[in-house]
N, C-alpha and C. Protein backbone atom coordinates (compact mmCIF):
# COMPACT_ATOMS: atom_id res chain seq x y z
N UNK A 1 38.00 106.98 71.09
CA UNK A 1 38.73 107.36 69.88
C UNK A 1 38.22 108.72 69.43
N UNK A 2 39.19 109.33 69.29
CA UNK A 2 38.95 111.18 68.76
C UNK A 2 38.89 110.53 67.40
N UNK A 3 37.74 111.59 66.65
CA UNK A 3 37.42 111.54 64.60
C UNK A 3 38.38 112.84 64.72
N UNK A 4 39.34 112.14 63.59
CA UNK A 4 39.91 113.48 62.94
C UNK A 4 38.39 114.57 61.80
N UNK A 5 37.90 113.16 61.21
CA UNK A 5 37.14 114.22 60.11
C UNK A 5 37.97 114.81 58.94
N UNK A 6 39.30 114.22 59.09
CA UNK A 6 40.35 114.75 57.98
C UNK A 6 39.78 114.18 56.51
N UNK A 7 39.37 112.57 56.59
CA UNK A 7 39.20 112.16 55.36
C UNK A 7 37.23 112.20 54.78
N UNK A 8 36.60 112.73 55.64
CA UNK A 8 35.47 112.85 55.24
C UNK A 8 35.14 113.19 53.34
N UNK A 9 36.21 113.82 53.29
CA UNK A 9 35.40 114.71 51.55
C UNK A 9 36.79 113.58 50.87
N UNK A 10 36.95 112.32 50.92
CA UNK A 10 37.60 111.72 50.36
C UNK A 10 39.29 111.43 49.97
N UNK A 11 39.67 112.63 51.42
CA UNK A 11 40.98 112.92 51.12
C UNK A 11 42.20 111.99 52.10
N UNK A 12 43.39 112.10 51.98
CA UNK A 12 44.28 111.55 53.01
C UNK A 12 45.27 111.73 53.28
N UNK A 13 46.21 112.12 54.03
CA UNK A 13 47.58 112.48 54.09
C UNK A 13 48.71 111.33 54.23
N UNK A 14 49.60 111.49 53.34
CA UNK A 14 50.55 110.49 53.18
C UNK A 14 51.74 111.15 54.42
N UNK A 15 52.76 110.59 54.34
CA UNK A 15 54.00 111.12 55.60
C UNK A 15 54.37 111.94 54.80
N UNK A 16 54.45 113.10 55.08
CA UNK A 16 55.32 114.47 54.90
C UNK A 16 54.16 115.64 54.83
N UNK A 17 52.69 115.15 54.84
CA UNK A 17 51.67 116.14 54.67
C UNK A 17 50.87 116.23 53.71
N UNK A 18 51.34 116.01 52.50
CA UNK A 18 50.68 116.49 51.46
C UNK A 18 49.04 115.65 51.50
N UNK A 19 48.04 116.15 50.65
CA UNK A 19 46.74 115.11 50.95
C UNK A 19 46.24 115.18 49.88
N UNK A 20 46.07 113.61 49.55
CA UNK A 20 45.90 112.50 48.15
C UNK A 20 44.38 112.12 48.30
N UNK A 21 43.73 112.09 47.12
CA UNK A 21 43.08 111.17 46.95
C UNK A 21 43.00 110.18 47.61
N UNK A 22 41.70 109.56 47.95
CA UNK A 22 42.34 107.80 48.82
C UNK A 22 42.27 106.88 47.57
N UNK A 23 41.87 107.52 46.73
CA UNK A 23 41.68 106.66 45.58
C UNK A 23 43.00 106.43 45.03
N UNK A 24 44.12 107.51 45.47
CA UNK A 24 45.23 107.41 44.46
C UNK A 24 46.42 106.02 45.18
N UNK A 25 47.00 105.84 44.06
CA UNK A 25 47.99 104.86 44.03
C UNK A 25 48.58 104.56 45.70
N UNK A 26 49.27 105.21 46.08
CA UNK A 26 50.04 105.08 47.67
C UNK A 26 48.94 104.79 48.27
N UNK A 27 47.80 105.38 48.75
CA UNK A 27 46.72 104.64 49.65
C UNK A 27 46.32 103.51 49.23
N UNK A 28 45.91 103.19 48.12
CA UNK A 28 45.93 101.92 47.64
C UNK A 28 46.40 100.43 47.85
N UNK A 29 47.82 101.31 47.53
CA UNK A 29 48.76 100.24 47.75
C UNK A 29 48.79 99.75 49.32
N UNK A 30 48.68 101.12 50.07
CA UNK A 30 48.76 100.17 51.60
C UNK A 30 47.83 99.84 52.12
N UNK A 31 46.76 100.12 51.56
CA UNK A 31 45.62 99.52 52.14
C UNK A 31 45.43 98.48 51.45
N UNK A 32 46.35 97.91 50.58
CA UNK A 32 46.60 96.54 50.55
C UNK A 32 47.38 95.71 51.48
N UNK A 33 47.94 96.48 52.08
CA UNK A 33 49.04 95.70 52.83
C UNK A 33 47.83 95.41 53.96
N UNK A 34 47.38 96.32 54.13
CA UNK A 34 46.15 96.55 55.57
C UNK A 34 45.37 94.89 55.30
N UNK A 35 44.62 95.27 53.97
CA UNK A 35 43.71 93.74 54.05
C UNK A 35 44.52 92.71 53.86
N UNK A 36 45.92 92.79 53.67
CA UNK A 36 46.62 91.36 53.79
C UNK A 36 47.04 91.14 55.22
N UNK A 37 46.88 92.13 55.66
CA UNK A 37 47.52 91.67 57.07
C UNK A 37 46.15 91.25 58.03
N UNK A 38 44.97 91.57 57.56
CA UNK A 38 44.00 91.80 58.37
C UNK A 38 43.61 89.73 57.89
N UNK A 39 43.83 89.18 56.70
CA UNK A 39 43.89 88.16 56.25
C UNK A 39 44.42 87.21 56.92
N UNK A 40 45.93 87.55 57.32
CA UNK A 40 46.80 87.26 57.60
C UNK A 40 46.25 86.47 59.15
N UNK A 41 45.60 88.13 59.70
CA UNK A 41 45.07 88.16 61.35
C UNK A 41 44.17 86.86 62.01
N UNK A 42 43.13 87.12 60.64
CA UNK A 42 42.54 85.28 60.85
C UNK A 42 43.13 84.49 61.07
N UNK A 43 44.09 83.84 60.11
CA UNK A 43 45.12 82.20 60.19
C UNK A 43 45.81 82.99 61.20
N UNK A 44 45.95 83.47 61.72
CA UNK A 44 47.12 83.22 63.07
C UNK A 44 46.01 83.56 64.43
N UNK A 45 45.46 83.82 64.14
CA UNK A 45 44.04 83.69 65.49
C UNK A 45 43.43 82.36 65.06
N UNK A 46 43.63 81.82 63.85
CA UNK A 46 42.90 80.30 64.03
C UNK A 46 43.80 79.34 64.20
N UNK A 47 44.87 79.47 63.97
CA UNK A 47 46.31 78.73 63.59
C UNK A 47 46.47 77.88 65.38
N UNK A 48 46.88 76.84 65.49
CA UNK A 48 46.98 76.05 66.44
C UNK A 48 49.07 76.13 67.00
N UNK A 49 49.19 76.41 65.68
CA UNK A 49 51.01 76.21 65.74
C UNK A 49 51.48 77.69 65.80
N UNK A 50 52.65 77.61 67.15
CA UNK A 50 53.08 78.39 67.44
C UNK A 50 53.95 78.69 66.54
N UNK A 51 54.81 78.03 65.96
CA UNK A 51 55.66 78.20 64.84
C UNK A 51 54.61 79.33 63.81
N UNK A 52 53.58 79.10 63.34
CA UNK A 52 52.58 79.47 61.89
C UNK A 52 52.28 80.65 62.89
N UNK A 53 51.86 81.09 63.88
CA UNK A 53 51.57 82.30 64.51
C UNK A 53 53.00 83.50 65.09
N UNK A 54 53.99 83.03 64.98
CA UNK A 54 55.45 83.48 64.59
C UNK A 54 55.44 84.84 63.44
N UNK A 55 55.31 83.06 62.15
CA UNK A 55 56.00 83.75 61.31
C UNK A 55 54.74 84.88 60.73
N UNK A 56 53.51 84.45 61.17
CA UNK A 56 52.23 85.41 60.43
C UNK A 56 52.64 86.97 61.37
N UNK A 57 52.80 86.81 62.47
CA UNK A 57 52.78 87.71 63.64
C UNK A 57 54.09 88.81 63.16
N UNK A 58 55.09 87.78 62.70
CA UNK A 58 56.25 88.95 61.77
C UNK A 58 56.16 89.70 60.28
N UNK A 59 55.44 89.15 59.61
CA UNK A 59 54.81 89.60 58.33
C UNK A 59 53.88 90.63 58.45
N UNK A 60 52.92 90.20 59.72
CA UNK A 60 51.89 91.77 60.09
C UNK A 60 52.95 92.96 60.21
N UNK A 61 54.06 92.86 60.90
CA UNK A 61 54.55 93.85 61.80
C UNK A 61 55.42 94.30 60.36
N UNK A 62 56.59 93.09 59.33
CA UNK A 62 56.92 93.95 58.27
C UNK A 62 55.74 95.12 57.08
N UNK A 63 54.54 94.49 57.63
CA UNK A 63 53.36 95.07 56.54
C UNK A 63 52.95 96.69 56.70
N UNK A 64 53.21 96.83 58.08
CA UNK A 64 53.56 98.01 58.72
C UNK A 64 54.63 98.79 58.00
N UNK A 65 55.51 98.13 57.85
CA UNK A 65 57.01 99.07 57.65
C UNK A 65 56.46 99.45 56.30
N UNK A 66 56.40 98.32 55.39
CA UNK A 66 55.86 98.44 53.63
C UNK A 66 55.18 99.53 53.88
N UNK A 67 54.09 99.22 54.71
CA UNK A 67 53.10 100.94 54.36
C UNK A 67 53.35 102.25 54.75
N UNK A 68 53.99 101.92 56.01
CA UNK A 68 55.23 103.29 55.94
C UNK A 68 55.88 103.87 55.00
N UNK A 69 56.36 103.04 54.23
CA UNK A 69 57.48 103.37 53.00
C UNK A 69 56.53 103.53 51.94
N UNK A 70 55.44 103.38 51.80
CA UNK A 70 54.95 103.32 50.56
C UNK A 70 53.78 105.00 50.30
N UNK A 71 53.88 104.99 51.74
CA UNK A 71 52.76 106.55 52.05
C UNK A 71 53.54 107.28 52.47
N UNK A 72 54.97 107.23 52.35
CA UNK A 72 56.27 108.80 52.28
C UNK A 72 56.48 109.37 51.38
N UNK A 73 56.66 111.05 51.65
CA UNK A 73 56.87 111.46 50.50
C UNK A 73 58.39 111.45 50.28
N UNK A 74 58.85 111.85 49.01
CA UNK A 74 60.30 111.87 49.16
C UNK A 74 60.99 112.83 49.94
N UNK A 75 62.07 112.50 50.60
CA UNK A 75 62.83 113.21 51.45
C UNK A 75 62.50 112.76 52.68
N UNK A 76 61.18 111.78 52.99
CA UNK A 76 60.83 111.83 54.22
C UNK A 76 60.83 109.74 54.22
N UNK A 77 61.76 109.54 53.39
CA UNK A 77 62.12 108.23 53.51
C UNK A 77 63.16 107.83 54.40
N UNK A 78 63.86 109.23 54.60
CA UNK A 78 65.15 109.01 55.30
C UNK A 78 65.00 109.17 56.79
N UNK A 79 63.65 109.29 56.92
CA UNK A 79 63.42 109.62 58.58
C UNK A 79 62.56 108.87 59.20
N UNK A 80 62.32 107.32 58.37
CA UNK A 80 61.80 106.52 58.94
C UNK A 80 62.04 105.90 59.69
N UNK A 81 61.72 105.59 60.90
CA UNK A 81 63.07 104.29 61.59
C UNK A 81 63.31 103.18 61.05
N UNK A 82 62.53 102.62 60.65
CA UNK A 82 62.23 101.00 59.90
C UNK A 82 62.04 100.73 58.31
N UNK A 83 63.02 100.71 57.52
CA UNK A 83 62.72 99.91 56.10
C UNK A 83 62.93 99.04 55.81
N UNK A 84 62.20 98.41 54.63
CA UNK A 84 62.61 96.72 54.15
C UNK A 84 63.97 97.04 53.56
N UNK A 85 64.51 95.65 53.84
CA UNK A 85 66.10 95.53 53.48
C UNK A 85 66.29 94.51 53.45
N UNK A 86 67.48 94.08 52.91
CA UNK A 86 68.03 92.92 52.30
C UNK A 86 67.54 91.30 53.62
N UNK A 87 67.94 92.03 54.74
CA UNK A 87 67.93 90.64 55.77
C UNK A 87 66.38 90.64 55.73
N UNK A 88 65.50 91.36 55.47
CA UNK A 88 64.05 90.80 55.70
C UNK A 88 63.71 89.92 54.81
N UNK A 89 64.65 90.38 53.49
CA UNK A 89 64.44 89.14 52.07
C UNK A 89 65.33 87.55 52.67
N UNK A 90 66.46 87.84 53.41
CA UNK A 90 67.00 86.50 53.66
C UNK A 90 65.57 85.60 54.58
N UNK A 91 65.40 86.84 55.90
CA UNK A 91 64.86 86.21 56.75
C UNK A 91 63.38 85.12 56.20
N UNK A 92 62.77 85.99 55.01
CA UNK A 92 61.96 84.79 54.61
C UNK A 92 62.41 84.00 53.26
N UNK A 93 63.37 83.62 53.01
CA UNK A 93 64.02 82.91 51.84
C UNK A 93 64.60 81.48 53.18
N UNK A 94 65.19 82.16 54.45
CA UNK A 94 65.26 81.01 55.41
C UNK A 94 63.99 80.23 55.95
N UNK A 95 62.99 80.96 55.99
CA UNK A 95 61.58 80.64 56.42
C UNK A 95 61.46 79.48 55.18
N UNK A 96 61.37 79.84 54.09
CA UNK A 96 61.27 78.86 53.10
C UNK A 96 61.83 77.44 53.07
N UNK A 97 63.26 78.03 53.47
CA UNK A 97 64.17 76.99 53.43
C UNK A 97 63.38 75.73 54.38
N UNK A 98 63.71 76.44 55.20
CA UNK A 98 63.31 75.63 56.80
C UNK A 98 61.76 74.70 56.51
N UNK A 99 61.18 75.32 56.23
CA UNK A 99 59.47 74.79 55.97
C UNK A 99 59.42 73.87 54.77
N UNK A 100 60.47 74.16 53.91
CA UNK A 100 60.30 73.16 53.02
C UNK A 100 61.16 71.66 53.23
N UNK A 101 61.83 71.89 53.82
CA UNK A 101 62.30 70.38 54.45
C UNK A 101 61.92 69.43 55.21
N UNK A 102 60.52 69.90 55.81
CA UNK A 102 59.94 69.56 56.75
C UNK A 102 58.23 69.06 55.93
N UNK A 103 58.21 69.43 54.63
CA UNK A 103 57.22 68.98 54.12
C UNK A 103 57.26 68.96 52.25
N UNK A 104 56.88 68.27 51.70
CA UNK A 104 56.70 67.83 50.47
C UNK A 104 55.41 68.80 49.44
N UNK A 105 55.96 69.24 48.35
CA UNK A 105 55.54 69.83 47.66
C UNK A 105 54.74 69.46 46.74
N UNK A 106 53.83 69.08 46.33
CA UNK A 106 53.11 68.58 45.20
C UNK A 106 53.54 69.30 44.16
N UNK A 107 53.63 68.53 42.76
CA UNK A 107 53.85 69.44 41.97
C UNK A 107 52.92 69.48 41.26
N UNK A 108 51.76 68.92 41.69
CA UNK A 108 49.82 69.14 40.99
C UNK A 108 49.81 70.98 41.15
N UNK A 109 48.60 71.50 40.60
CA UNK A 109 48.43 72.72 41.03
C UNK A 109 47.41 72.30 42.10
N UNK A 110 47.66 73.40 43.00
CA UNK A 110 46.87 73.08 44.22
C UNK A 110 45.87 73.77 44.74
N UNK A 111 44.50 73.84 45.09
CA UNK A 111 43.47 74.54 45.10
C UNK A 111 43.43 74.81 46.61
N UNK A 112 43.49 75.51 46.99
CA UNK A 112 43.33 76.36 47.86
C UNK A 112 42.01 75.47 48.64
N UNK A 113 42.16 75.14 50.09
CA UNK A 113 40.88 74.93 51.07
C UNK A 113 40.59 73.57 51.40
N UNK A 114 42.06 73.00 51.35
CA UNK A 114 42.23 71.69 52.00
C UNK A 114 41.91 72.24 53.74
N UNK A 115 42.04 73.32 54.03
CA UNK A 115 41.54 73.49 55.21
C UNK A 115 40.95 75.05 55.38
N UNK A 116 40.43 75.56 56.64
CA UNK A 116 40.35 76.82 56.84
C UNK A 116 41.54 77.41 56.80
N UNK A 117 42.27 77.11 57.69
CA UNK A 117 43.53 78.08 58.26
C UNK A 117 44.24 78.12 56.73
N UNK A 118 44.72 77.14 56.21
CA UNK A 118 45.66 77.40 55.33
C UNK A 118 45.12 77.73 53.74
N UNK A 119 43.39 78.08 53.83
CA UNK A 119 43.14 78.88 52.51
C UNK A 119 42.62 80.44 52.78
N UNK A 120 43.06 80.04 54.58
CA UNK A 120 43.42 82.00 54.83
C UNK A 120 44.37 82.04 54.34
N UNK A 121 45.16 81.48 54.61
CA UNK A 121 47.03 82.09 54.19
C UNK A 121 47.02 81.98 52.21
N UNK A 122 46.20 81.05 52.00
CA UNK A 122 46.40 81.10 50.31
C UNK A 122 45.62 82.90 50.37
N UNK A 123 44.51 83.06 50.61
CA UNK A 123 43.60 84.21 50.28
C UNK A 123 45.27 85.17 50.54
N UNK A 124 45.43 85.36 51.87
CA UNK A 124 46.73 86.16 51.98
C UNK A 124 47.92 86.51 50.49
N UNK A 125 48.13 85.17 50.58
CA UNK A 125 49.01 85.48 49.08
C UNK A 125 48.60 85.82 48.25
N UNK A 126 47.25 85.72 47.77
CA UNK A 126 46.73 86.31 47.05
C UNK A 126 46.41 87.94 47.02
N UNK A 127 46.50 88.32 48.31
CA UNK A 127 46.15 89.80 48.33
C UNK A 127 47.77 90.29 47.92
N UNK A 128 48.42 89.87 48.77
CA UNK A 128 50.12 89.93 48.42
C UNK A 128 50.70 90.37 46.93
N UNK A 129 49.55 89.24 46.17
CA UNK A 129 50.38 89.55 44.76
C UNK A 129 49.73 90.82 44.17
N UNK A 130 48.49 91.16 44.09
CA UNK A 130 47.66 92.58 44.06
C UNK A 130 49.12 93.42 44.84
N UNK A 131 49.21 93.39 45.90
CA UNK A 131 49.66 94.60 46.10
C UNK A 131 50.90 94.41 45.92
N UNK A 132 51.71 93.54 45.20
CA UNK A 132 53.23 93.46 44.45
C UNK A 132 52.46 94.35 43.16
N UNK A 133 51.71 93.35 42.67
CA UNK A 133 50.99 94.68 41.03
C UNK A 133 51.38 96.19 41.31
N UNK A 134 50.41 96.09 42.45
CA UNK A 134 50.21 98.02 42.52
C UNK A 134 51.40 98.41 43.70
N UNK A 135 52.50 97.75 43.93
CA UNK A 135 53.79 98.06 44.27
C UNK A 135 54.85 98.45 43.07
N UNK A 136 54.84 97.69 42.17
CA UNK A 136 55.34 97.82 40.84
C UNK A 136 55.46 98.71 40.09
N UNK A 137 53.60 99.16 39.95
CA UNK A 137 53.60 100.18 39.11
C UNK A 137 54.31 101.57 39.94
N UNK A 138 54.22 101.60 41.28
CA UNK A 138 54.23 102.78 42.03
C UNK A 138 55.80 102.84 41.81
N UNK A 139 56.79 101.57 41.47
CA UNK A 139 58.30 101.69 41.27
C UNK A 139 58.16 102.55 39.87
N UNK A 140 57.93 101.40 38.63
CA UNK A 140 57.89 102.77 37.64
C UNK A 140 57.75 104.03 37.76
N UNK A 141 56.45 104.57 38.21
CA UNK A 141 56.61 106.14 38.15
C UNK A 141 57.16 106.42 39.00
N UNK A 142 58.76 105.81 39.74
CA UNK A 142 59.23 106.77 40.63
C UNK A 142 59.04 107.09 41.96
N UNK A 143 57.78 106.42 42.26
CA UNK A 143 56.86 106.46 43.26
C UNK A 143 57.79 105.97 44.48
N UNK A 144 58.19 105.46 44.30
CA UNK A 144 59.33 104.35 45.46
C UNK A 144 60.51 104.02 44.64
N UNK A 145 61.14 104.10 46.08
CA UNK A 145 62.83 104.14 45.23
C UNK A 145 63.67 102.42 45.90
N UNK A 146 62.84 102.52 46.69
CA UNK A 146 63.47 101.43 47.57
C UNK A 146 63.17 99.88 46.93
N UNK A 147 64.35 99.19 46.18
CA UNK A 147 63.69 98.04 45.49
C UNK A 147 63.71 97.23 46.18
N UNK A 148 64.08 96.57 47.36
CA UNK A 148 63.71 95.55 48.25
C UNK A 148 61.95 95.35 48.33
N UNK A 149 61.17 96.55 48.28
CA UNK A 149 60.38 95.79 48.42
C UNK A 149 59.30 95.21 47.47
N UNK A 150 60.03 95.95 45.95
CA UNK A 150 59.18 94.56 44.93
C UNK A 150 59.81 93.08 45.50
N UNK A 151 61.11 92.89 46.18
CA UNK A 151 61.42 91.77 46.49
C UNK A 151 61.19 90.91 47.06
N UNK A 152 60.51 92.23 48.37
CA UNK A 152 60.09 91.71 49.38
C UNK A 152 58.96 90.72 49.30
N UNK A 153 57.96 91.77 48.33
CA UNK A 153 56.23 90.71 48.59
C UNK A 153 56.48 89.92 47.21
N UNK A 154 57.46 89.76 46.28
CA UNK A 154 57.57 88.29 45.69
C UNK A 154 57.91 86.89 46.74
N UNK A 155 58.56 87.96 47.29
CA UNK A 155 59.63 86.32 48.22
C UNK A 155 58.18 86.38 49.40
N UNK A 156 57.47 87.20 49.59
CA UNK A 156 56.50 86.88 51.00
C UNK A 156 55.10 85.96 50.24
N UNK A 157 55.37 85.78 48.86
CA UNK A 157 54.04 85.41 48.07
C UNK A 157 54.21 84.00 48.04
N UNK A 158 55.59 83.98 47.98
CA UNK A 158 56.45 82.46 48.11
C UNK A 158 56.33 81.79 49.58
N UNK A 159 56.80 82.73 50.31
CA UNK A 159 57.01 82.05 51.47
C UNK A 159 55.40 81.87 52.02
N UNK A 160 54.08 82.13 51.80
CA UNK A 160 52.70 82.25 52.25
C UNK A 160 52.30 81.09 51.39
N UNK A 161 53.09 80.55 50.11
CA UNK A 161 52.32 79.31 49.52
C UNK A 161 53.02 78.24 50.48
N UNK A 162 54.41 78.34 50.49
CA UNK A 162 54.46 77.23 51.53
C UNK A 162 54.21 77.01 52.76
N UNK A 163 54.31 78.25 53.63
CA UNK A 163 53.56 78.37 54.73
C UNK A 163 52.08 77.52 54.85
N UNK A 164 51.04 77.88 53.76
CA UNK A 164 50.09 77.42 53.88
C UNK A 164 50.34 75.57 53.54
N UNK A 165 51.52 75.34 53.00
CA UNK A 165 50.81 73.77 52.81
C UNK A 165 51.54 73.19 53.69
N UNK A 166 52.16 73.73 54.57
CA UNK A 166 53.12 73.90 55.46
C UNK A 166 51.76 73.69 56.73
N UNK A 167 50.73 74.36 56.80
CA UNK A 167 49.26 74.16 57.46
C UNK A 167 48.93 73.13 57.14
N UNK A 168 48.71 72.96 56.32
CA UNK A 168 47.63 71.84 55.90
C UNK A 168 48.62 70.24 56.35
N UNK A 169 49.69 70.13 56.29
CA UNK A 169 50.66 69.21 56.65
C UNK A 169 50.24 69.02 57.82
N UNK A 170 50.30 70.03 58.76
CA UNK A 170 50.46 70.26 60.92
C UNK A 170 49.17 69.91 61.01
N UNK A 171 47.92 70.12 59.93
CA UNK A 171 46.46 69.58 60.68
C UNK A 171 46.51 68.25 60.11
N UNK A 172 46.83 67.65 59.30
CA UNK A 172 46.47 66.32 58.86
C UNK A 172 47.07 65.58 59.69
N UNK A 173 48.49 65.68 59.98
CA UNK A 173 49.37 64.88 61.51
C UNK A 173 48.55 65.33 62.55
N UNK A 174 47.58 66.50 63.07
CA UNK A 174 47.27 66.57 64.12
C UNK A 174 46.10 65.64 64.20
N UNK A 175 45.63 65.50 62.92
CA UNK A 175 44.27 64.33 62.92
C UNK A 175 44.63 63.09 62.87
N UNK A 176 45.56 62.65 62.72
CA UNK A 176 46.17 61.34 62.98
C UNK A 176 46.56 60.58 64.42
C-alpha cells in the first residue's frame, strides 16, 4: 500500500477536491457509515445463515454508495454512478416484509444480546441511527440534496431491528 500523507496535518478531500477538516460534518458522517458497516462485517462473518449474510453483504455495498453521496461536492453528484433511490427504500421495506412473517415480534422492549450475532446487528442499528442524526443535520444546511437517504437509514434502522431478532429466532431453532 502507497501513504498518500494527504491527511497527516488533519485534512481530507471530499469528491470534487476541495479538503475538509476530518473533523467536519461529511467525513463524519461517512465514517459513520464506515463503522456501521465494519459492525455490520462481524454478524455476517459470524452469521451461520446465508439468507442474514445476503442481506448484511447488501447494506455494506449500499453504505458505500451513502458515503459516496455524502463526501460530493455539489455538481459532482451528477457523476456518480450509484445513488440511493426509491427501489433501495422498497428493497428493504420488502426485506421487512418478508422477515417479519417468518417471526414474531415481542412487543416487550428488547435488550439487545440474546446472542452474539444478533447484538452485532442491534450495535449496527445503533450506529445507523447516529449517522441518520448527522445525515439530517447535513440535509438542513443544504449539505445533501438527495432525500432518499434520510429514508434510507430510517427504513435500514428498521430493517437491522428485525433482522436481528430475525437472528436470534435462526439460533434458538438451530439449538433445538
Amino acid at each position: 500500500m502507497k501513504f498518500s500523507k494527504m491527511g497527516d496535518e488533519g485534512e481530507t478531500s471530499l469528491l470534487g477536491g476541495q479538503r475538509v477538516p476530518k473533523y467536519d460534518p461529511r467525513p463524519d458522517t461517512y465514517g459513520t457509515f464506515d463503522e456501521a458497516s465494519s459492525a455490520i462485517g462481524i454478524a455476517r462473518a459470524a452469521t451461520k445463515s446465508q439468507k442474514v449474510k445476503n442481506i448484511l453483504l447488501s447494506i455494506q455495498k449500499d453504505l458505500l454508495i451513502l458515503g459516496s453521496e455524502v463526501s460530493a461536492l455539489p455538481g459532482v453528484h451528477e457523476k456518480l454512478n450509484r445513488r440511493i433511490n426509491q427501489e433501495d427504500i422498497n428493497r428493504l421495506e420488502e426485506v421487512i416484509d418478508e422477515l417479519q412473517r417468518s417471526i414474531e415480534i415481542k412487543k416487550d422492549f428488547i435488550y439487545p444480546g440474546k446472542s452474539v450475532i444478533s447484538a452485532q446487528i442491534d450495535l449496527a442499528r445503533a450506529i445507523i441511527r447516529r449517522a441518520e442524526r448527522k445525515t439530517a443535520k447535513l440535509k438542513s444546511k443544504g449539505l445533501i440534496t438527495n432525500k432518499r437517504i434520510t429514508q434510507y437509514l430510517n427504513r435500514l434502522a428498521d430493517m437491522l431491528f428485525v433482522l436481528a431478532r430475525f437472528q436470534e429466532e435462526n439460533e434458538e431453532n438451530n439449538r433445538r
